[in-house]
Protein backbone atom coordinates (compact mmCIF):
# COMPACT_ATOMS: atom_id res chain seq x y z
CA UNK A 1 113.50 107.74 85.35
CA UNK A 2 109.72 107.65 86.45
CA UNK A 3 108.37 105.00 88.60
CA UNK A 4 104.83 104.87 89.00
CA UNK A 5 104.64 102.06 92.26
CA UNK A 6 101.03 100.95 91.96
CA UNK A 7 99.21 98.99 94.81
CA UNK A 8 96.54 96.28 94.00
CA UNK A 9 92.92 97.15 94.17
CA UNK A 10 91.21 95.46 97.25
CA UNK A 11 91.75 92.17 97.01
CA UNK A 12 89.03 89.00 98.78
CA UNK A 13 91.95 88.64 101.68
CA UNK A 14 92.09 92.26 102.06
CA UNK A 15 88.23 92.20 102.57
CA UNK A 16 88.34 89.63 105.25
CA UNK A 17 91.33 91.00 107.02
CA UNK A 18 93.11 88.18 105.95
CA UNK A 19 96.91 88.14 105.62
CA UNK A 20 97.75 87.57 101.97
CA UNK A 21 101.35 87.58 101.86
CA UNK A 22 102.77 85.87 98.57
CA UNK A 23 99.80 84.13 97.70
CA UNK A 24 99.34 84.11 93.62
CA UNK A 25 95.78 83.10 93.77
CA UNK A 26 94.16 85.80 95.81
CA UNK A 27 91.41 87.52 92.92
CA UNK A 28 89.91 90.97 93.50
CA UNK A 29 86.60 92.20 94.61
CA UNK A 30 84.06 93.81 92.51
CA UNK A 31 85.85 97.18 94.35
CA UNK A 32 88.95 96.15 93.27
CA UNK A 33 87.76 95.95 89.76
CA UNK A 34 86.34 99.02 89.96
CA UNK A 35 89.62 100.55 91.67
CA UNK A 36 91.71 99.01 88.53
CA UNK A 37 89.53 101.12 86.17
CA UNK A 38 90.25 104.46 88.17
CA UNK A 39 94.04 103.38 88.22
CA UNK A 40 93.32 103.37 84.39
CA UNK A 41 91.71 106.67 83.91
CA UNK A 42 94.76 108.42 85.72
CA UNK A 43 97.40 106.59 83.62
CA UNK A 44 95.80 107.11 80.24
CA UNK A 45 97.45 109.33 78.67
CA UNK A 46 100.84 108.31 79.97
CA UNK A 47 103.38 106.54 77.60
CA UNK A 48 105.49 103.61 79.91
CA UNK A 49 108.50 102.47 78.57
CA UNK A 50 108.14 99.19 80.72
CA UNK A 51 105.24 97.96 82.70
CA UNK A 52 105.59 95.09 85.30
CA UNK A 53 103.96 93.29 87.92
CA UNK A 54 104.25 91.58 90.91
CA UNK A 55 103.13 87.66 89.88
CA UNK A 56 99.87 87.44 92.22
CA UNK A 57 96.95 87.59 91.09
CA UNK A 58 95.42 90.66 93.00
CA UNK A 59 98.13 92.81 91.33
CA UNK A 60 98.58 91.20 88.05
CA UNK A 61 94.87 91.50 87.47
CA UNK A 62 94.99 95.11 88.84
CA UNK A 63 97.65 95.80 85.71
CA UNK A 64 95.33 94.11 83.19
CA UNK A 65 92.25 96.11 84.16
CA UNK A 66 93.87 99.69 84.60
CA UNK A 67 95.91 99.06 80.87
CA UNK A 68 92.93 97.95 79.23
CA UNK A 69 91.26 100.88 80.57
CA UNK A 70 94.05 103.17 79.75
CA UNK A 71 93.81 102.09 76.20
CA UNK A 72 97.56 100.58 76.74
CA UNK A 73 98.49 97.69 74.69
CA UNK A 74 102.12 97.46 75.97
CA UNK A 75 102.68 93.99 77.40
CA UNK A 76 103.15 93.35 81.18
CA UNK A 77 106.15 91.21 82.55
CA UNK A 78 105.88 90.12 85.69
CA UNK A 79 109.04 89.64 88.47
CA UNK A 80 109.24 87.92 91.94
CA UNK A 81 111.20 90.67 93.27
CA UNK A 82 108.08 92.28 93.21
CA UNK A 83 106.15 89.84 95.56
CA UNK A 84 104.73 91.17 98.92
CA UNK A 85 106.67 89.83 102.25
CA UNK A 86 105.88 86.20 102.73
CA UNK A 87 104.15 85.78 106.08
CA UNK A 88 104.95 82.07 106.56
CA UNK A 89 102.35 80.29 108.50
CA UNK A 90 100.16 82.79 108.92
CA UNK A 91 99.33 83.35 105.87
CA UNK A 92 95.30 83.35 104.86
CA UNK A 93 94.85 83.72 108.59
CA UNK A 94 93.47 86.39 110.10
CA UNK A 95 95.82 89.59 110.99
CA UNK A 96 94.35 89.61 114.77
CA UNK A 97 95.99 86.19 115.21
CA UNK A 98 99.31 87.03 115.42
CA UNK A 99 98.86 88.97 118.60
CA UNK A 100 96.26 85.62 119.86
CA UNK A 101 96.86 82.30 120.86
CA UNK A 102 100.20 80.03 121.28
CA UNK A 103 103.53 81.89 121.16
CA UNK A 104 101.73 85.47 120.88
CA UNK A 105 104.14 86.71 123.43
CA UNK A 106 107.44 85.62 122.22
CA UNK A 107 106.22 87.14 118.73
CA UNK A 108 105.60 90.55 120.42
CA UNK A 109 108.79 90.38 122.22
CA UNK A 110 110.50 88.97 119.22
CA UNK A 111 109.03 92.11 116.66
CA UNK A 112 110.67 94.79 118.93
CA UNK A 113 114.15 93.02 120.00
CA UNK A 114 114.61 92.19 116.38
CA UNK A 115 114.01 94.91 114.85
CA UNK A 116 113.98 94.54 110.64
CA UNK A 117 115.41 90.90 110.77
CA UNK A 118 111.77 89.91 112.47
CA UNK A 119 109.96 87.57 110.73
CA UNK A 120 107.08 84.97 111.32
CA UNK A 121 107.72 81.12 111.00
CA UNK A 122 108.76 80.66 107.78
CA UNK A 123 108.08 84.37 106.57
CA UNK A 124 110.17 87.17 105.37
CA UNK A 125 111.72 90.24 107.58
CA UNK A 126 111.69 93.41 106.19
CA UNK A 127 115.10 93.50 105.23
CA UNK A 128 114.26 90.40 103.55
CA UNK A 129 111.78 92.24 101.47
CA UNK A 130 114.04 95.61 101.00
CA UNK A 131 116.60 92.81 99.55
CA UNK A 132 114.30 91.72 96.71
CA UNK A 133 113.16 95.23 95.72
CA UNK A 134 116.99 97.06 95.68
CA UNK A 135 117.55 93.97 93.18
CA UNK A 136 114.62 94.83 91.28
CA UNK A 137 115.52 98.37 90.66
CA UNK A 138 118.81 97.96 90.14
CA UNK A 139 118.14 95.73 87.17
CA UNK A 140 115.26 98.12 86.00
CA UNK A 141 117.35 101.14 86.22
CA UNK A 142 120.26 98.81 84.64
CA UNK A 143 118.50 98.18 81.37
CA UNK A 144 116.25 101.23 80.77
CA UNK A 145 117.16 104.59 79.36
CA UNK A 146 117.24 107.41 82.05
CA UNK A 147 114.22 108.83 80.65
CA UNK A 148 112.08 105.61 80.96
CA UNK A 149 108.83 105.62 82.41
CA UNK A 150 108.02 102.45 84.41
CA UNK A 151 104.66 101.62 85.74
CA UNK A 152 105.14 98.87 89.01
CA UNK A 153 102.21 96.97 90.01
CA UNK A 154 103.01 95.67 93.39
CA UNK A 155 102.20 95.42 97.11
CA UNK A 156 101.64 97.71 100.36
CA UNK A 157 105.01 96.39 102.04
CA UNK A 158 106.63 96.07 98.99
CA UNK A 159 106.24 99.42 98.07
CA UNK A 160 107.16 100.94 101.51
CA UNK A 161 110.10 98.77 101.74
CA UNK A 162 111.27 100.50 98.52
CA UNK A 163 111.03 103.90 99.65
CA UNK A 164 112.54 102.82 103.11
CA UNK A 165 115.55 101.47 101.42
CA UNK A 166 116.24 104.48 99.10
CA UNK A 167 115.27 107.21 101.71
CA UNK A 168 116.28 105.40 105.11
CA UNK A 169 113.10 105.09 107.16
CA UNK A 170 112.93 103.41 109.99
CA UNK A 171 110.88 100.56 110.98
CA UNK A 172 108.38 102.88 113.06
CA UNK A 173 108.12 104.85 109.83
CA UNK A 174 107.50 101.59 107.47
CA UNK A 175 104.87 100.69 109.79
CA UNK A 176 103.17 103.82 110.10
CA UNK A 177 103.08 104.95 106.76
CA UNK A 178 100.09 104.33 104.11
CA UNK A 179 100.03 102.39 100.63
CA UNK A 180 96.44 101.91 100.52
CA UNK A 181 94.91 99.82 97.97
CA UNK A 182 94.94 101.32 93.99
CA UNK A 183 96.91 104.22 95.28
CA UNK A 184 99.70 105.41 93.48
CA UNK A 185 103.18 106.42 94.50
CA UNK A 186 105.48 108.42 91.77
CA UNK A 187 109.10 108.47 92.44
CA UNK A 188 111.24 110.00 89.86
CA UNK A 189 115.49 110.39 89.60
CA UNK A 190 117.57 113.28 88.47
CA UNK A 191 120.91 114.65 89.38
CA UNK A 192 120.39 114.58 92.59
CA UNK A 193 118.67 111.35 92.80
CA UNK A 194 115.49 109.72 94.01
CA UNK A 195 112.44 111.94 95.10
CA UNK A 196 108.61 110.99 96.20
CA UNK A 197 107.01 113.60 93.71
CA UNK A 198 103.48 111.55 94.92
CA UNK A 199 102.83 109.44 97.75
CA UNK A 200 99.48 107.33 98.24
CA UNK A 201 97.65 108.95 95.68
CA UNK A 202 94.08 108.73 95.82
CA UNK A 203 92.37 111.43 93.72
CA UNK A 204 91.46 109.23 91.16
CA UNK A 205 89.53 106.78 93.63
């Protein structure tokens, strides 16, 4: 199996350093448009046997862009499971606030004592998120042939919370490690099991 793990073009929040979280109603910009149509020129060509998206706009929109571009007329199902963390409260604020204003300091304190169970009011943790995308692939890898190509139009976190479940990173790691918008992350399965044959791929930007 072939996943191709696609992150949104640049969405309005991601423009105004907002956090987005799992908003459905964030649209792109006129660069994410334009970073949808790149995603497309480096998947045409390429024959999915499933393609799905996260439900929010920003990637859903991505998917329909890049496929028309591709010349793909497959259809796209979307899962929750796919969803970026939820960041509660703080959600369409901006990112600087979490480290400003009432309770900044029990946050801080909070993010390194906690570890992967952190979240924000009413948010997700990480493990919350790592929870939601084992489930995915275990159903995707349930009912798809070996063989199957899969292209995964989904989030930053998302993304890096799949390869930190299947390859054990730590939460440093997570955190320090880029999904940058339209990039493109290939992991593929044989024998031996999961390997990153790409990782924030960029050339076609």
């Amino acid at each position: 199996m072939k996943l191709y793990l696609i992150r949104h073009g640049q969405s309005e929040r991601n423009a105004a350093h907002l956090l987005s979280g799992r908003s459905l109603t964030t649209p792109l910009t006129a660069t994410g448009v334009r970073q949808a149509r790149q995603i497309g020129h480096l998947l045409s060509g390429v024959s999915p046997e499933k393609i799905v998206s996260s439900p929010a706009q920003r990637a859903s929109e991505t998917a329909t862009v890049a496929l028309e571009t591709a010349n793909i007329t497959q259809p796209i199902t979307t899962d929750n499971d796919l969803l970026e963390r939820s960041q509660g409260s703080f959600e369409g604020r901006p990112r600087v606030d979490i480290l400003k204003g009432s309770g900044a300091v029990a946050r801080l304190w909070h993010f390194f004592k906690d570890g992967e169970d952190f979240a924000l009011p009413g948010g997700e943790s990480l493990n919350d998120v790592k929870k939601h995308l084992r489930r995915w692939l275990s159903k995707t890898a349930a009912e798809l042939p070996a063989e199957s190509v899969v292209f995964v139009f989904s989030h930053e976190l998302a993304i890096k919370c799949l390869l930190a479940s299947l390859f054990g990173w730590s939460k440093l790691r997570i955190y320090a490690t880029n999904i940058d918008n339209a990039s493109v992350t290939i992991l593929s399965r044989g024998a031996n099991g999961w390997k990153v044959t790409a990782q924030n791929q960029k050339d076609h930007l």
